[in-house]
Protein backbone atom coordinates (compact mmCIF):
# COMPACT_ATOMS: atom_id res chain seq x y z
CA UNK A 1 0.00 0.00 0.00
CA UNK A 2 2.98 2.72 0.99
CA UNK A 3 4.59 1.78 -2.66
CA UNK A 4 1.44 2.34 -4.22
CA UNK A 5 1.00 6.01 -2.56
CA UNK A 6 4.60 6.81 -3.36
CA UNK A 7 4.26 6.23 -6.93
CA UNK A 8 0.97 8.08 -7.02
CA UNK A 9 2.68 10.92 -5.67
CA UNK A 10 5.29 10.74 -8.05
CA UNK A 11 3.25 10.45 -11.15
CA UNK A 12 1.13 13.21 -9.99
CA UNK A 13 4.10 15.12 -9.35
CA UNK A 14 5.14 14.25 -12.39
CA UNK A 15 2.40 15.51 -14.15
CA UNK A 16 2.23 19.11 -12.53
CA UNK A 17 5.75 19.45 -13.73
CA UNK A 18 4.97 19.19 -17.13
CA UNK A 19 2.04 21.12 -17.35
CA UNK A 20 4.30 24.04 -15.49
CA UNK A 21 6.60 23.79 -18.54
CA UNK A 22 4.02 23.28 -21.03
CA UNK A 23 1.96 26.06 -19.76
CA UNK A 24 4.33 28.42 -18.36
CA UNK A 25 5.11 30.35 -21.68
CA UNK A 26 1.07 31.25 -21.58
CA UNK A 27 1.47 32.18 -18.14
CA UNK A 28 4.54 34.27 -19.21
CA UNK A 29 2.73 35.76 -21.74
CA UNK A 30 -0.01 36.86 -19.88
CA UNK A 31 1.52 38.39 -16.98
CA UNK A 32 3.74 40.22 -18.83
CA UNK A 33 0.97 41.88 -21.20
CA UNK A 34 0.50 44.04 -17.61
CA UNK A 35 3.55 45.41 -17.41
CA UNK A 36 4.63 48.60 -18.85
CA UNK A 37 7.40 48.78 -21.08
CA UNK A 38 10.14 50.30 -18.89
CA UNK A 39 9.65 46.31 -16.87
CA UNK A 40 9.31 44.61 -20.18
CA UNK A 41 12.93 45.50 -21.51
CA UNK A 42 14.34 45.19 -18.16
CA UNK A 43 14.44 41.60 -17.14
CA UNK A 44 15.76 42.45 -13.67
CA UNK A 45 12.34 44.01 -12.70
CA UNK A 46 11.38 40.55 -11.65
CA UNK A 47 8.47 37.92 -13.17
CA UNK A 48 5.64 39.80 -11.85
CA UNK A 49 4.45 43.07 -12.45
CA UNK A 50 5.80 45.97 -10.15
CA UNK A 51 3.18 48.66 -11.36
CA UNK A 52 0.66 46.67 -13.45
CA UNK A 53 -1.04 48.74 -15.91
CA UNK A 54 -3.18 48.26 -18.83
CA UNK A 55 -2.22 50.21 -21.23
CA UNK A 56 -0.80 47.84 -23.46
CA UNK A 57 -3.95 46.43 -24.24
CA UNK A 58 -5.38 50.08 -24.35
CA UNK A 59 -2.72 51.21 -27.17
CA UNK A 60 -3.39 47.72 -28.75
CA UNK A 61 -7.49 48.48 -29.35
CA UNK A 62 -8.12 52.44 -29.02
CA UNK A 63 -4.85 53.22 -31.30
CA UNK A 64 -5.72 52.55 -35.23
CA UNK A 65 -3.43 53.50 -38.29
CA UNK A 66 -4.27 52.73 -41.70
CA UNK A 67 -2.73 49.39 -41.38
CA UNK A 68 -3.15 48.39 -37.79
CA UNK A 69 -7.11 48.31 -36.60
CA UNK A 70 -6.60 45.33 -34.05
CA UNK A 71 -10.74 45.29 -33.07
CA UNK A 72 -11.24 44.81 -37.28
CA UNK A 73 -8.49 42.09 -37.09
CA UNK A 74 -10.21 39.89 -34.50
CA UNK A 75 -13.67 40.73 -36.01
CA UNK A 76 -12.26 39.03 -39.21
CA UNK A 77 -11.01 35.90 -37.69
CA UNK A 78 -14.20 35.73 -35.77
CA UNK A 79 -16.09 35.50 -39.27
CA UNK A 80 -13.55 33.39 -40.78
CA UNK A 81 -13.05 30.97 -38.01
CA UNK A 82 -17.23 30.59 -37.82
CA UNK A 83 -17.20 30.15 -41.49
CA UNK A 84 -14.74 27.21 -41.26
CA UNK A 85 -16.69 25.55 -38.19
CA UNK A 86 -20.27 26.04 -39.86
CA UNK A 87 -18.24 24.50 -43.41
CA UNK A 88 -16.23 21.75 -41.71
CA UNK A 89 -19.35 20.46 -39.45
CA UNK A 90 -21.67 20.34 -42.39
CA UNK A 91 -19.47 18.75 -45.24
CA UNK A 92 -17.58 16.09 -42.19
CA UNK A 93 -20.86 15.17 -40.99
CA UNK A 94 -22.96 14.63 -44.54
CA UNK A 95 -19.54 12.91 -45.44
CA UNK A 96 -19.13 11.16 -41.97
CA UNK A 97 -22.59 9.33 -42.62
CA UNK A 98 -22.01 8.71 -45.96
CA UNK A 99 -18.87 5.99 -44.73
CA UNK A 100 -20.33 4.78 -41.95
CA UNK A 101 -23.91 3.83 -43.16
CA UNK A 102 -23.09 2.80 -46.77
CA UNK A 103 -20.56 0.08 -47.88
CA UNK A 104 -18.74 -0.21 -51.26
CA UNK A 105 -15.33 -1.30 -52.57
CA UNK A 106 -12.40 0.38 -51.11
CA UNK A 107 -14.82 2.49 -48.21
CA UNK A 108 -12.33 1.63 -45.34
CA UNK A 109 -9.09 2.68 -47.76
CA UNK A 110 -11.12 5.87 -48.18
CA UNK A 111 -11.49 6.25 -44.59
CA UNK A 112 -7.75 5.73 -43.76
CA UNK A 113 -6.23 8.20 -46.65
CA UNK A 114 -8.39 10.55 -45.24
CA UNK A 115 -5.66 11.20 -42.31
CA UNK A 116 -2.93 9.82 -44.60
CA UNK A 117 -2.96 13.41 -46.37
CA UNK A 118 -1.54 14.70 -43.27
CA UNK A 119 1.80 13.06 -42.95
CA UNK A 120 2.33 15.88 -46.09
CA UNK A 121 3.41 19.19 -45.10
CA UNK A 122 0.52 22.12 -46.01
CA UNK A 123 3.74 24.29 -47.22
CA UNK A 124 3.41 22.58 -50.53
CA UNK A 125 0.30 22.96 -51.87
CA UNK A 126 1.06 27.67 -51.05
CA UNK A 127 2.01 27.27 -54.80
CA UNK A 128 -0.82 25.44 -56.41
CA UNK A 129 -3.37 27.25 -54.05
CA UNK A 130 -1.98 31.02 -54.92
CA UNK A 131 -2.26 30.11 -58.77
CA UNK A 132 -5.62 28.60 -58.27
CA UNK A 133 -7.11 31.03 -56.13
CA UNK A 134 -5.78 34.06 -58.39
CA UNK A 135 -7.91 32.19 -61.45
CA UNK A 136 -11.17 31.65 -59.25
CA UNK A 137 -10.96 35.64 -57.98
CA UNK A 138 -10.45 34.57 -54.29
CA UNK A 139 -7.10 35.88 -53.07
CA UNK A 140 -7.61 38.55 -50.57
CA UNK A 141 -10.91 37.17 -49.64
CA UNK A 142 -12.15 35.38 -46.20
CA UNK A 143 -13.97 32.83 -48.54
CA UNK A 144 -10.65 31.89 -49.76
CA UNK A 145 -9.25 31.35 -46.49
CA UNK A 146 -12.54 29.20 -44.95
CA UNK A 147 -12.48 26.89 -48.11
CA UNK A 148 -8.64 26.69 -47.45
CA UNK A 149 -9.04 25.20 -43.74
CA UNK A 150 -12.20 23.51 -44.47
CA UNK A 151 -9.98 21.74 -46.73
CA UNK A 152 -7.23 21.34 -43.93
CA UNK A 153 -9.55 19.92 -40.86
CA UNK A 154 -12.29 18.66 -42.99
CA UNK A 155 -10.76 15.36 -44.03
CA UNK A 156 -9.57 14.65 -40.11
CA UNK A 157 -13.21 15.62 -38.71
CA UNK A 158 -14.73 13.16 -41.72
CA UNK A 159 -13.36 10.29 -39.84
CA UNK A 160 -13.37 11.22 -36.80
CA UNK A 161 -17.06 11.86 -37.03
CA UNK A 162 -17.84 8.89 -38.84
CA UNK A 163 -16.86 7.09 -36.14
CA UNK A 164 -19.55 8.37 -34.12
CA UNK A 165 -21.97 7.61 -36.30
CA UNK A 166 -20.74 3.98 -36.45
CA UNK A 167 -21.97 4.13 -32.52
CA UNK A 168 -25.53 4.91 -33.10
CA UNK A 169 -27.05 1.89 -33.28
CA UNK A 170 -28.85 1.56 -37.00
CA UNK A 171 -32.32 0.03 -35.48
CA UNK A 172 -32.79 3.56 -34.37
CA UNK A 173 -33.20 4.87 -37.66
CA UNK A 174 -34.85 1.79 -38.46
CA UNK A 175 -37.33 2.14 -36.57
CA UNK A 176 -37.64 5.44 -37.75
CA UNK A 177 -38.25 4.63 -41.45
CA UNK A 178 -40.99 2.61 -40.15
CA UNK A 179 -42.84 5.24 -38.89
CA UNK A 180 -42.52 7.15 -41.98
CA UNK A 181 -39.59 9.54 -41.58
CA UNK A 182 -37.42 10.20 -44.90
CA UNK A 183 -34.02 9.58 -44.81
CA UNK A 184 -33.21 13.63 -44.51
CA UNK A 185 -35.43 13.63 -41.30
CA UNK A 186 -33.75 10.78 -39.82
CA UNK A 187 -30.51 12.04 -40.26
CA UNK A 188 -31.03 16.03 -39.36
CA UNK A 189 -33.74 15.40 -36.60
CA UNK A 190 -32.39 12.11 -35.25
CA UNK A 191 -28.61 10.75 -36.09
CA UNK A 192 -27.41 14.10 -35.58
CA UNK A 193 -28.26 14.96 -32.44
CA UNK A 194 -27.16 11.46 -31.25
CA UNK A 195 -23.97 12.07 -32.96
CA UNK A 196 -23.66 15.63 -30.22
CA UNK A 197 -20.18 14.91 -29.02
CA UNK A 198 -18.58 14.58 -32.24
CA UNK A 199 -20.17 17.66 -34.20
CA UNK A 200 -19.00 19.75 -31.26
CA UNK A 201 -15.39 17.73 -31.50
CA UNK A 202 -15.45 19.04 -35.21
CA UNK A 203 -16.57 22.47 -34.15
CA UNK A 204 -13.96 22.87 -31.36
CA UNK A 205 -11.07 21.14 -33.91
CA UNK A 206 -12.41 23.58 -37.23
CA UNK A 207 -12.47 26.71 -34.66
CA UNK A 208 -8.83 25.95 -33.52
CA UNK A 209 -7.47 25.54 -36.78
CA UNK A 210 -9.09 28.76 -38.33
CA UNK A 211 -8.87 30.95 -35.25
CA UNK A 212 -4.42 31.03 -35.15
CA UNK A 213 -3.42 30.13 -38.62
CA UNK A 214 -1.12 32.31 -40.41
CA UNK A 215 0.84 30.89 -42.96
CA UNK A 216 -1.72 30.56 -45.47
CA UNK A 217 -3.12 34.22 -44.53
CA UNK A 218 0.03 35.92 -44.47
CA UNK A 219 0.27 34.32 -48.54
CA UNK A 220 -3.38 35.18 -49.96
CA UNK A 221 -4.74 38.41 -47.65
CA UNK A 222 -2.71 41.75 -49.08
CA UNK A 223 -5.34 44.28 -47.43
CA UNK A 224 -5.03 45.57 -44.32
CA UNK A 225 -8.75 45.76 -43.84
CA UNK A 226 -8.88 41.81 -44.44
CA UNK A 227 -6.12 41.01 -42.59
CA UNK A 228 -6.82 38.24 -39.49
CA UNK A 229 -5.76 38.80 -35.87
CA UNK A 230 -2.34 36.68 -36.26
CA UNK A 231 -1.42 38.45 -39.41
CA UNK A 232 -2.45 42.15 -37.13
CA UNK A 233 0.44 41.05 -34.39
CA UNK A 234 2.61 41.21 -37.38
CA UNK A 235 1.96 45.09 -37.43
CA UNK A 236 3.40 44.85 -34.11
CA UNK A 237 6.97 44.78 -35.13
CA UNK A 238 9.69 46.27 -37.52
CA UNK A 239 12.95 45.78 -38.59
CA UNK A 240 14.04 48.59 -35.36
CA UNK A 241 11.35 48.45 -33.15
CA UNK A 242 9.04 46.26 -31.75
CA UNK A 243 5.89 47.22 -29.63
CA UNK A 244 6.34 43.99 -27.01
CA UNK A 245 3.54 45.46 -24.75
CA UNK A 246 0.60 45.48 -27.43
CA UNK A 247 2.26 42.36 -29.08
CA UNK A 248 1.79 40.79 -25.66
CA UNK A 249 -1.50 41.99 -25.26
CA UNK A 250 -2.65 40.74 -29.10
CA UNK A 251 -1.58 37.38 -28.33
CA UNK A 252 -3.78 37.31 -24.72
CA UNK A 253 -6.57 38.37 -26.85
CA UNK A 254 -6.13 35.49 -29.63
CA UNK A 255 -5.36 32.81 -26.95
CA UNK A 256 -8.47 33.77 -24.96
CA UNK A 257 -10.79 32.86 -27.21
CA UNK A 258 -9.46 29.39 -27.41
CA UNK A 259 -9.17 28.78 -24.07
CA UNK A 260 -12.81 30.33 -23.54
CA UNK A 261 -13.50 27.73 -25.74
CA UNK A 262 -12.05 24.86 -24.94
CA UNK A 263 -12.01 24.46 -21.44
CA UNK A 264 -16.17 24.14 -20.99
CA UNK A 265 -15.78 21.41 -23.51
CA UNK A 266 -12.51 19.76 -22.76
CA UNK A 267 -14.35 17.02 -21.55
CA UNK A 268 -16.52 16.49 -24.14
CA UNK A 269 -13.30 17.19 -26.77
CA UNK A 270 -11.28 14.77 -25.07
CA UNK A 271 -13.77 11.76 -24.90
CA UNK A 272 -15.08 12.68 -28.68
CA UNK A 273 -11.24 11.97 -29.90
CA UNK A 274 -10.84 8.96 -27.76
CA UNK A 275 -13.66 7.54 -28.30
CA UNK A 276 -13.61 8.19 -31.94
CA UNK A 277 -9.89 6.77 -32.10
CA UNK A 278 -11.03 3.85 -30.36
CA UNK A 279 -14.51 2.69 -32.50
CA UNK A 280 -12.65 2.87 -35.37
């Protein structure tokens, strides 16, 4: 019994020790968006703040320029990262149902290439997408960037949703089609809401994807009305100077929302991906 406690102790010790060092850059991050910038360039002044202020985050959303409107930049990867999440849940989930209800030649190959795309890195398709996009109309537009990560979480949320679906026992619908119900009725009024935990898996996984990506932004949005928050940090800095107070501040504000996000759910994220992972 005393070797049992010890290594229960240890493991959870264990365990707050790496979340310190996983989470301490956040924690960094955020503590020193309050300090002002005589403390900031100064690392003697200590970890904490000595005269915590908030005007870092006040320069960050009352002071605008013709290329730096931080409010606009959030608002736009608010609209893009809903986009995506709206997108992702509805093609995943029609998509989702499609594999797990239906069987043809080749259906579980399907499933499995669907996360084989990812062992590719995203850097190489910047080419093909610019040149495509420039055809189609759709560079510096926030329609380009939602198909673009629709494209980039939709394939992982296909089979991770489908696996959900594959839990749902088909005598519900069954029954169902008995009664009378079409086959769009069953699956909007009945497998869907069954299938909860793994739209709002998608939703969470779309939103995260959307919400910080940059690469692809920084390479099809030129305007700086269209720009998204990650590419407005970039305003931030120069090749002399760099504003570290409102560039701490702008990343508080984009990790918020995730965390705002995330944490109610975790739960519901966590057991969505496991059990997803593990029906499949």
């Amino acid at each position: 019994m005393g070797t049992r406690i010890i290594r229960t102790i240890l493991v959870n010790i264990g365990i707050i020790m790496l979340l310190l060092i996983v989470l301490f850059p956040i924690i960094y991050i955020f503590i020193s968006s309050f300090k002002p910038l005589s403390e900031l360039i100064n690392a003697a002044t200590g970890f904490f703040p000595k005269q915590p202020t908030l005007s870092n985050y006040l320069t960050l959303l009352l002071v605008r320029t013709p290329v730096r409107n931080f409010p606009l930049f959030l608002l736009n990867s608010l609209k893009v990262s809903l986009g995506t999440v709206l997108l992702t849940v509805l093609i995943s989930s029609v998509a989702g149902y499609g594999l797990a209800r239906y069987r043809y030649p080749g259906g579980g190959i399907l499933i499995q290439s669907m996360l084989f795309i990812y062992v590719f890195p995203t850097v190489l398709l910047i080419i093909p997408i610019y040149r495509m996009f420039l055809n189609l109309k759709l560079l510096d537009t926030h329609l380009g960037l939602i198909i673009i990560y629709t494209a980039l979480a939709a394939p992982f949320c296909t089979w991770l949703i489908s696996s959900f679906f594959k839990t749902i026992p088909i005598e519900i619908e069954q029954a169902a089609s008995i009664d009378g119900a079409n086959k769009l009725t069953i699956f909007f009024r009945i497998t869907l809401p069954l299938a909860g935990a793994g739209l709002l898996t998608v939703g969470v996984y779309a939103f995260i994807i959307a919400w910080g990506e940059y690469m692809f932004a920084s390479i099809l949005l030129s305007s700086s009305s269209n720009r998204t928050a990650p590419l407005g940090l970039a305003t931030l800095t120069a090749e002399q100077y760099i504003e570290y107070g409102p560039l701490l501040a702008g990343s508080v504000l984009i990790i918020l929302p995730v965390i705002i996000l995330f944490f109610p759910v975790a739960r519901h994220f966590i057991k969505g991906v496991m059990g997803g992972a593990i029906k499949q």
